[in-house]
Protein backbone atom coordinates (compact mmCIF):
# COMPACT_ATOMS: atom_id res chain seq x y z
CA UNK A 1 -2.03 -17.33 15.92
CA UNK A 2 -0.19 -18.96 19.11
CA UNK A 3 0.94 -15.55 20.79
CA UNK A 4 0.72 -12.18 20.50
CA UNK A 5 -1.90 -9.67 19.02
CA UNK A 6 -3.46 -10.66 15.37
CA UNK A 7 -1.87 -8.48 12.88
CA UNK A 8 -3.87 -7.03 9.89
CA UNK A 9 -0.84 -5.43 7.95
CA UNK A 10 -3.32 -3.30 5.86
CA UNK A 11 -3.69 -1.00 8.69
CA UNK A 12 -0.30 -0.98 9.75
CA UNK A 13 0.49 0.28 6.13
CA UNK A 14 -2.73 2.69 6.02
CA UNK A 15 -1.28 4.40 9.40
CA UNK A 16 2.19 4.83 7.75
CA UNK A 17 0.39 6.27 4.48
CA UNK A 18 -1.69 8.54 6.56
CA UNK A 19 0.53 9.89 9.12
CA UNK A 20 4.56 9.35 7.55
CA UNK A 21 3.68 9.59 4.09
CA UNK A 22 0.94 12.33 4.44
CA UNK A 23 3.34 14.66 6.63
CA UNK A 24 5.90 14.76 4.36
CA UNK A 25 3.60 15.05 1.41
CA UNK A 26 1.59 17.75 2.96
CA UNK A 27 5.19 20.05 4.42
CA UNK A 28 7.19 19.21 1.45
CA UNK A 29 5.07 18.75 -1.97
CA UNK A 30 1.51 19.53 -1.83
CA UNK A 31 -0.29 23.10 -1.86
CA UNK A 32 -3.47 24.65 -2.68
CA UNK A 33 -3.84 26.48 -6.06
CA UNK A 34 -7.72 28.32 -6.61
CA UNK A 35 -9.51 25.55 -4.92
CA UNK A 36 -6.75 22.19 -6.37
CA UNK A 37 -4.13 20.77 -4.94
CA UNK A 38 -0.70 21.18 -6.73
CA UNK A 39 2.80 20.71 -6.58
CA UNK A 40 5.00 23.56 -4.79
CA UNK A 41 7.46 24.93 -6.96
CA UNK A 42 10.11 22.99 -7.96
CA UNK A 43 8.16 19.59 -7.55
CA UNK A 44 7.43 17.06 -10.08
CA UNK A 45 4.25 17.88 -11.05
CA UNK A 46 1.45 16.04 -9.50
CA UNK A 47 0.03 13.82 -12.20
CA UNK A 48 -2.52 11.19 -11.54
CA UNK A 49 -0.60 7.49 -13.14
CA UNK A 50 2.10 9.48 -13.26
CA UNK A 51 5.66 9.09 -12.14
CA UNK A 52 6.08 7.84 -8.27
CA UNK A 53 6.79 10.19 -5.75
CA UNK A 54 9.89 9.60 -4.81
CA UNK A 55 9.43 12.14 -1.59
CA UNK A 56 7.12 9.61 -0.50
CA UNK A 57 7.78 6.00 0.87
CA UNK A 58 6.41 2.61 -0.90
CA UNK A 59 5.88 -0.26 1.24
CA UNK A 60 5.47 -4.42 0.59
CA UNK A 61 4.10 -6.65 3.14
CA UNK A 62 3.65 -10.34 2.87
CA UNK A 63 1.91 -12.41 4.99
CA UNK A 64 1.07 -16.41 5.19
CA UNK A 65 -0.45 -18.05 8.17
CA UNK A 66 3.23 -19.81 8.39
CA UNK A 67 7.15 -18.93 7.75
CA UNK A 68 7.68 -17.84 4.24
CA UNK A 69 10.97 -16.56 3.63
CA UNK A 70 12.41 -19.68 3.29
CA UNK A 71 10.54 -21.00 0.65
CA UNK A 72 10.57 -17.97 -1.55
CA UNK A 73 14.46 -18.64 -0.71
CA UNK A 74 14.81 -22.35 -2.12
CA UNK A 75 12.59 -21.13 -5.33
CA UNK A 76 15.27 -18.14 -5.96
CA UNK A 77 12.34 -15.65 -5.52
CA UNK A 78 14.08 -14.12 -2.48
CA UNK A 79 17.14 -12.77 -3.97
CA UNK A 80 19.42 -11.93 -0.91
CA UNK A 81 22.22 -13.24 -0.04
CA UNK A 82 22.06 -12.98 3.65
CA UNK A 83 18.39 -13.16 5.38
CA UNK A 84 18.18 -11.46 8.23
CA UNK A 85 16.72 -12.92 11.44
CA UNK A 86 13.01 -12.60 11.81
CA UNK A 87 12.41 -10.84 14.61
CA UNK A 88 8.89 -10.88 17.12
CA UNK A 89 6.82 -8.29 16.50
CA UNK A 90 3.56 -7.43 19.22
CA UNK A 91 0.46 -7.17 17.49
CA UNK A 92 -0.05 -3.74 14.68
CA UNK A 93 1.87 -1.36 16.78
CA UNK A 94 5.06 -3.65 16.81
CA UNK A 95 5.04 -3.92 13.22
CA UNK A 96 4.79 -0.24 12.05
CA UNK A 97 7.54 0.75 15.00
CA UNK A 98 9.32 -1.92 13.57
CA UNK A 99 8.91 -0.60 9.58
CA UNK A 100 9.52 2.95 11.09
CA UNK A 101 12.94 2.05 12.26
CA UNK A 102 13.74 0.37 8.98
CA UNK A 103 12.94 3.02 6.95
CA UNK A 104 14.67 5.40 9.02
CA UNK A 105 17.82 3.50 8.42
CA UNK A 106 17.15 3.43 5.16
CA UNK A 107 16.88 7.10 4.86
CA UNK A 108 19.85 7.84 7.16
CA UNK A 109 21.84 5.56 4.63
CA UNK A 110 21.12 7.09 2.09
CA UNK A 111 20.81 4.60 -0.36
CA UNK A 112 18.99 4.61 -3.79
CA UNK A 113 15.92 2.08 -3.03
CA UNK A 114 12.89 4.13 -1.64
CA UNK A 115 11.21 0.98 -1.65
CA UNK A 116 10.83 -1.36 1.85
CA UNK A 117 9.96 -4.87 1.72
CA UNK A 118 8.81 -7.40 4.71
CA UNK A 119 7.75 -10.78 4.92
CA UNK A 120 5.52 -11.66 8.08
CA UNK A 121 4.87 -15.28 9.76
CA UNK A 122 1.26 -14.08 10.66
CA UNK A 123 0.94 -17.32 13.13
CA UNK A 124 4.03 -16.34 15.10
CA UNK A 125 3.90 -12.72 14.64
CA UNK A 126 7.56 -12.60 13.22
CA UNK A 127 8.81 -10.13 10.21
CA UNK A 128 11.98 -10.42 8.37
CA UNK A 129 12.93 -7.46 5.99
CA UNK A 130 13.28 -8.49 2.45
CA UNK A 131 15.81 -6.57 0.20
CA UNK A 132 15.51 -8.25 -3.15
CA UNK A 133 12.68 -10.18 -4.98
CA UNK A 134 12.72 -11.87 -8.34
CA UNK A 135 10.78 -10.30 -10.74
CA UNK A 136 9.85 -14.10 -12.23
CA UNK A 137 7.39 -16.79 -11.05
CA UNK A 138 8.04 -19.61 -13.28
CA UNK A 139 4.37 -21.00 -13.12
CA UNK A 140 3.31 -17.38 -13.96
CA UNK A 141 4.92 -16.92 -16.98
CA UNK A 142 2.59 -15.23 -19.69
CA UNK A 143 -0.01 -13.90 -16.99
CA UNK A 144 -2.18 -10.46 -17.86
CA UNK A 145 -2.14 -8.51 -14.99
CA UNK A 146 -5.20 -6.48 -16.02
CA UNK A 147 -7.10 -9.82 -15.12
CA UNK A 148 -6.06 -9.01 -11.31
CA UNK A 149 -6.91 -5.32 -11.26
CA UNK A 150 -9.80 -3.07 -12.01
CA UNK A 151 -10.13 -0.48 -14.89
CA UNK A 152 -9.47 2.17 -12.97
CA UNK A 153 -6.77 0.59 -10.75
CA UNK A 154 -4.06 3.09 -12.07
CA UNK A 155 -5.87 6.34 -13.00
CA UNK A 156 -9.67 7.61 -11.90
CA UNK A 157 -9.85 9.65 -14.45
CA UNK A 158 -8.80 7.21 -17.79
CA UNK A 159 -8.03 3.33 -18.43
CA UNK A 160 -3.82 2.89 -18.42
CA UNK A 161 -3.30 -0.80 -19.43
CA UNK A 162 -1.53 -1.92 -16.15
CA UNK A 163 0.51 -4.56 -18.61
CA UNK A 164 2.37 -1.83 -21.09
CA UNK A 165 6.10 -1.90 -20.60
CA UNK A 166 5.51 1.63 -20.13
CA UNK A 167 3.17 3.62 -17.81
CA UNK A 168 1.83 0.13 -16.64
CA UNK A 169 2.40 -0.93 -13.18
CA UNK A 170 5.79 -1.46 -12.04
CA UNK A 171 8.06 -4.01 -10.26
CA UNK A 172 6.80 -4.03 -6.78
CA UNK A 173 2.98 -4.18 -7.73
CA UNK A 174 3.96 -6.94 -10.08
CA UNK A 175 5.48 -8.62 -7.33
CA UNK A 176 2.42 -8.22 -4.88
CA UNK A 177 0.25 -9.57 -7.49
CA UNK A 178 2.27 -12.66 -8.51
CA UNK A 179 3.01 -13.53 -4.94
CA UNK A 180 -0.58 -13.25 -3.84
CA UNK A 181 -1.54 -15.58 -6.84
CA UNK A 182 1.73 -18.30 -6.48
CA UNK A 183 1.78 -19.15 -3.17
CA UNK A 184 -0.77 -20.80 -1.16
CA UNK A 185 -2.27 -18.91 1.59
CA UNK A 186 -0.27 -15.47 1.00
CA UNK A 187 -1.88 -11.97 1.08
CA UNK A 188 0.25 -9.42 -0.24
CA UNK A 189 0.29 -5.78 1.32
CA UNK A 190 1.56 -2.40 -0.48
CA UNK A 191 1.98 1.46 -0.26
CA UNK A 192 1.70 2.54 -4.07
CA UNK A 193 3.94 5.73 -4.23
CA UNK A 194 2.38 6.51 -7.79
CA UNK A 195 -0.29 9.88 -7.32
CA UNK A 196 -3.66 8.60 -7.27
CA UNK A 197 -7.08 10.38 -7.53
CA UNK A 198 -6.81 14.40 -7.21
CA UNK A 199 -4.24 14.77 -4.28
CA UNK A 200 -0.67 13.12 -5.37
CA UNK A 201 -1.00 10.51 -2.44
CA UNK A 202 -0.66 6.75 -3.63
CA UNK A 203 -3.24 3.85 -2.67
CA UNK A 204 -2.65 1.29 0.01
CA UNK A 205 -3.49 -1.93 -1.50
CA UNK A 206 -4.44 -5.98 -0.47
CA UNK A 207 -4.12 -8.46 -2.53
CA UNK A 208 -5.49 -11.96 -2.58
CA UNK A 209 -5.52 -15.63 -4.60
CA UNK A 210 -7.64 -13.39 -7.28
CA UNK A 211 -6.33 -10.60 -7.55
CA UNK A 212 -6.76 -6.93 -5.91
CA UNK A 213 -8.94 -7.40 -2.40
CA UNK A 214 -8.81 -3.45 -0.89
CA UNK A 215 -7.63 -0.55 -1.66
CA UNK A 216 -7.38 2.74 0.74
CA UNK A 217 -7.07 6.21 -0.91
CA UNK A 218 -7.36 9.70 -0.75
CA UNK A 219 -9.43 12.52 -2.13
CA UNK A 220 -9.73 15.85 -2.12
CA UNK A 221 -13.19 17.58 -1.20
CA UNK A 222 -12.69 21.39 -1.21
CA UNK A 223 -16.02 23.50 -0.20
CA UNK A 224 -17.81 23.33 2.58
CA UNK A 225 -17.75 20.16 5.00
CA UNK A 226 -20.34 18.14 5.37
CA UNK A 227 -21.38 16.53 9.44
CA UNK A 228 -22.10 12.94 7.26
CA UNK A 229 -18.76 13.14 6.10
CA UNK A 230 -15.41 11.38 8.56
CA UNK A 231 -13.03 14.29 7.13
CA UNK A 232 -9.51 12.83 7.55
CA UNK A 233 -7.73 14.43 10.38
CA UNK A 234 -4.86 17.01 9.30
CA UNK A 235 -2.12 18.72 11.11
CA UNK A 236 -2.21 22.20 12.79
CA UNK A 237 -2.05 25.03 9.71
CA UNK A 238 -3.28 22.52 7.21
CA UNK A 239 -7.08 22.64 7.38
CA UNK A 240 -7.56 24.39 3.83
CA UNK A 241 -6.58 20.08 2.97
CA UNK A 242 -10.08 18.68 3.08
CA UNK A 243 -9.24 14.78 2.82
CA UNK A 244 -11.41 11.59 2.66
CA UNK A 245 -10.30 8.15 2.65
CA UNK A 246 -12.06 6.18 -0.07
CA UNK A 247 -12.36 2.67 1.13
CA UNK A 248 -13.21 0.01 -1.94
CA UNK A 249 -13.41 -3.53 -1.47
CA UNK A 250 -13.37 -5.80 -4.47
CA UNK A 251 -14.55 -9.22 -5.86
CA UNK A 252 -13.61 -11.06 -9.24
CA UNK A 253 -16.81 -11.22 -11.57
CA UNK A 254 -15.88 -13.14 -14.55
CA UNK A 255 -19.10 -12.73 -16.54
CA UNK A 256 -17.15 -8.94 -17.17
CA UNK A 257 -14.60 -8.46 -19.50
CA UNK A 258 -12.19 -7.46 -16.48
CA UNK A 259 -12.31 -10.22 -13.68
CA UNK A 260 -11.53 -7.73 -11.05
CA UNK A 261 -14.90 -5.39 -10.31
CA UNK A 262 -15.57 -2.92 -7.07
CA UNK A 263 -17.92 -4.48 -4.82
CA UNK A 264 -18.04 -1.46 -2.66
CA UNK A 265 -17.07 1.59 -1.88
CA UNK A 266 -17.58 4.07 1.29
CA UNK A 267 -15.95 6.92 2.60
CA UNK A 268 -13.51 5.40 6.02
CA UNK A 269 -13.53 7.21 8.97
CA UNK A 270 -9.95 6.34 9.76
CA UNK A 271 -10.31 7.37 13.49
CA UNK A 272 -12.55 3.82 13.53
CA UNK A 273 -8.71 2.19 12.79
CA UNK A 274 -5.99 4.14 14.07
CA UNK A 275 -4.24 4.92 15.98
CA UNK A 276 -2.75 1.39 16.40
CA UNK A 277 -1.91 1.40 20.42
CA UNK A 278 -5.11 1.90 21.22
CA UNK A 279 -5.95 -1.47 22.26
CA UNK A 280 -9.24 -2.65 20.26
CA UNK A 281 -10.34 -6.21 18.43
CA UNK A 282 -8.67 -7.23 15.18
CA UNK A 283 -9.81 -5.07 12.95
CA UNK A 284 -10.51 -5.89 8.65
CA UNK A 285 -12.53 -2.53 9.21
């Protein structure tokens, strides 16, 4: 990087997820029902694989050690017509002001697309917003995207086939993955808006030239807390919400029958990571 703080867009997304997304979810969708979390009245129901939320926001970052944009614009993958500037952004904190601001004009716009995309020159620290992506990689024609994701990538609690047309992944984590796996050097970056686990919340997700790197989610622990356990913090009035982050890291393993395997998996004590202006080292916590 020749200027500028390192950016690790993984916790620039997990901050949005656990302080944007997570406020809204927790004043506007979630409540506690004899010891589970379920939907208020009203609300789509809260159903793990399910249908995305579309009270909460989804989010796609990529990133190359280079420009991008302009590439995935003379292969047709960038879609847009007009490309925006890319615009400097300082280090973590200049990122997610500068995704707050974008989805807060997209909100005050009122337009149909819940979805945000970005494209970030992670050697010059610049970010262009992205509106439209092809949903086609020509040298990934045919691919199985179940070779790129665990078992248990869509639902904890039974296998979904990622690839079927329906209930399978959709169009923006097909995107992530293809990206990741087409282009030299790129790590793709995503808020998943489809409920995941017991709470409703979706995953935050990295992805890699193999497939699925990270993921960040939530759980809910209801009883009584334990001192070994980093509790994620909760607004005022909202305690009766005993959250942990689940942080799994993942390798491919292609003696299994599904490349992608966890590698490991520990509870995050997202206080380590956030918030983003304190100043710290780069951290791939």
């Amino acid at each position: 990087m020749e200027n500028g703080k390192r950016i690790y867009p993984f916790n620039v997304l997990l901050q949005f997820n656990l302080e944007d997304n997570l406020d809204n979810w927790f004043r506007n969708y979630a409540r506690i029902v004899k010891g589970r979390i379920e939907s208020k009245p009203g609300e789509p129901l809260i159903e793990e694989g399910g249908e995305e939320n579309e009270k909460l926001k989804g989010i796609l970052v990529l990133e190359n050690g280079d420009t991008l944009v302009s590439r995935l614009k003379e292969d047709r993958i960038v879609l847009d017509t007009i490309i925006p500037p890319a615009v400097y952004v300082d280090g973590e904190s200049g990122l997610l002001d500068y995704i707050r601001k974008a989805v807060k004009g997209e909100n005050s716009s009122r337009k149909k697309s819940r979805e945000s995309s970005y494209a970030l020159d992670g050697k010059h620290n610049r970010v262009t917003r992205v509106r439209e992506f092809s949903n086609n990689i020509d040298s990934l024609d045919g691919i199985l995207f179940k070779d790129y994701v665990p078992t248990d990538f869509i639902s904890t609690q039974e296998y979904i086939d990622p690839d079927e047309p329906e209930g399978g992944i959709g169009t923006k984590t097909r995107n992530a993955i293809r990206l990741a796996l087409g282009y030299p050097n790129v790590r793709t970056f995503q808020i998943k808006r489809t409920p995941y686990s017991n709470t409703g919340m979706g995953v935050v997700t990295e992805f890699g030239k193999d497939g699925l790197v990270r993921t960040v989610h939530l759980e809910y622990m209801p009883g009584k807390k334990s001192p070994n356990i980093p509790y994620v913090p909760v607004p005022p009035g909202f305690e009766r919400f005993q959250l942990v982050a689940i942080d799994r890291r993942y390798k491919r393993d292609d003696r299994n029958e599904r490349g992608i395997v966890c590698a490991s998996k520990n509870y995050l004590d997202v206080r380590e990571v956030l918030p983003l202006s304190v100043d710290r080292d780069y951290i791939n916590a």
